[in-house]
Protein backbone atom coordinates (compact mmCIF):
# COMPACT_ATOMS: atom_id res chain seq x y z
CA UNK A 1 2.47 -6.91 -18.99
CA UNK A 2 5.41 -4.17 -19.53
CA UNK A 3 8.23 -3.68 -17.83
CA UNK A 4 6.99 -1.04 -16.42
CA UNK A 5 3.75 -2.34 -15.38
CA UNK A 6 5.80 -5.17 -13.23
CA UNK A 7 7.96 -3.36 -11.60
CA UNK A 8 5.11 -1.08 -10.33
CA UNK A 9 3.73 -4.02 -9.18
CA UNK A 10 6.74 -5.24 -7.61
CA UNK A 11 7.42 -2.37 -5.56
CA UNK A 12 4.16 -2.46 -4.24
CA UNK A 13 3.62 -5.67 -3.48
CA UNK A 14 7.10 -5.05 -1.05
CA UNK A 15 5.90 -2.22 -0.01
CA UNK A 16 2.55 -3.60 1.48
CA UNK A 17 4.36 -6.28 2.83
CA UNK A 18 7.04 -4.13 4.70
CA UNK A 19 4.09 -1.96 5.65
CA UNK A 20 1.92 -4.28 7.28
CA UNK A 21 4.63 -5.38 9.65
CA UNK A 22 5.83 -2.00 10.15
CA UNK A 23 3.32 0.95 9.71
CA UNK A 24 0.09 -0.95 9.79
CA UNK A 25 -1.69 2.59 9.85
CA UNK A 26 0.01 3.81 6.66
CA UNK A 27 -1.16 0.62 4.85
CA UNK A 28 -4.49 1.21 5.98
CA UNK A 29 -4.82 5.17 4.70
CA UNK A 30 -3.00 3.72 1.55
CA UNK A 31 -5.60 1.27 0.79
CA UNK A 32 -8.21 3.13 1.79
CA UNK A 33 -7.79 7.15 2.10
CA UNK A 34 -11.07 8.30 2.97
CA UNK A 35 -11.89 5.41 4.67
CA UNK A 36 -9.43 6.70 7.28
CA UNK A 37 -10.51 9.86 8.11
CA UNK A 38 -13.99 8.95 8.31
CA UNK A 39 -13.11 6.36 10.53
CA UNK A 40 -11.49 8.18 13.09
């Protein structure tokens, strides 16, 4: 694994955690774009 590749992985690994107690909906359309719209 590069650099690179971890801190990618780092940042979103926070992110979805900060997400999911914060903007539960953006997490959702994040992980799952169409999935959203359709849904609604």
């Amino acid at each position: 694994m590069t650099q690179v590749q971890f801190l990618l992985l780092a940042f979103s690994e926070g992110f979805l955690r900060f997400g999911r107690r914060v903007y539960p909906d953006v997490v959702n359309f994040a992980s799952n774009p169409f999935g959203g719209f359709v849904g609604r």
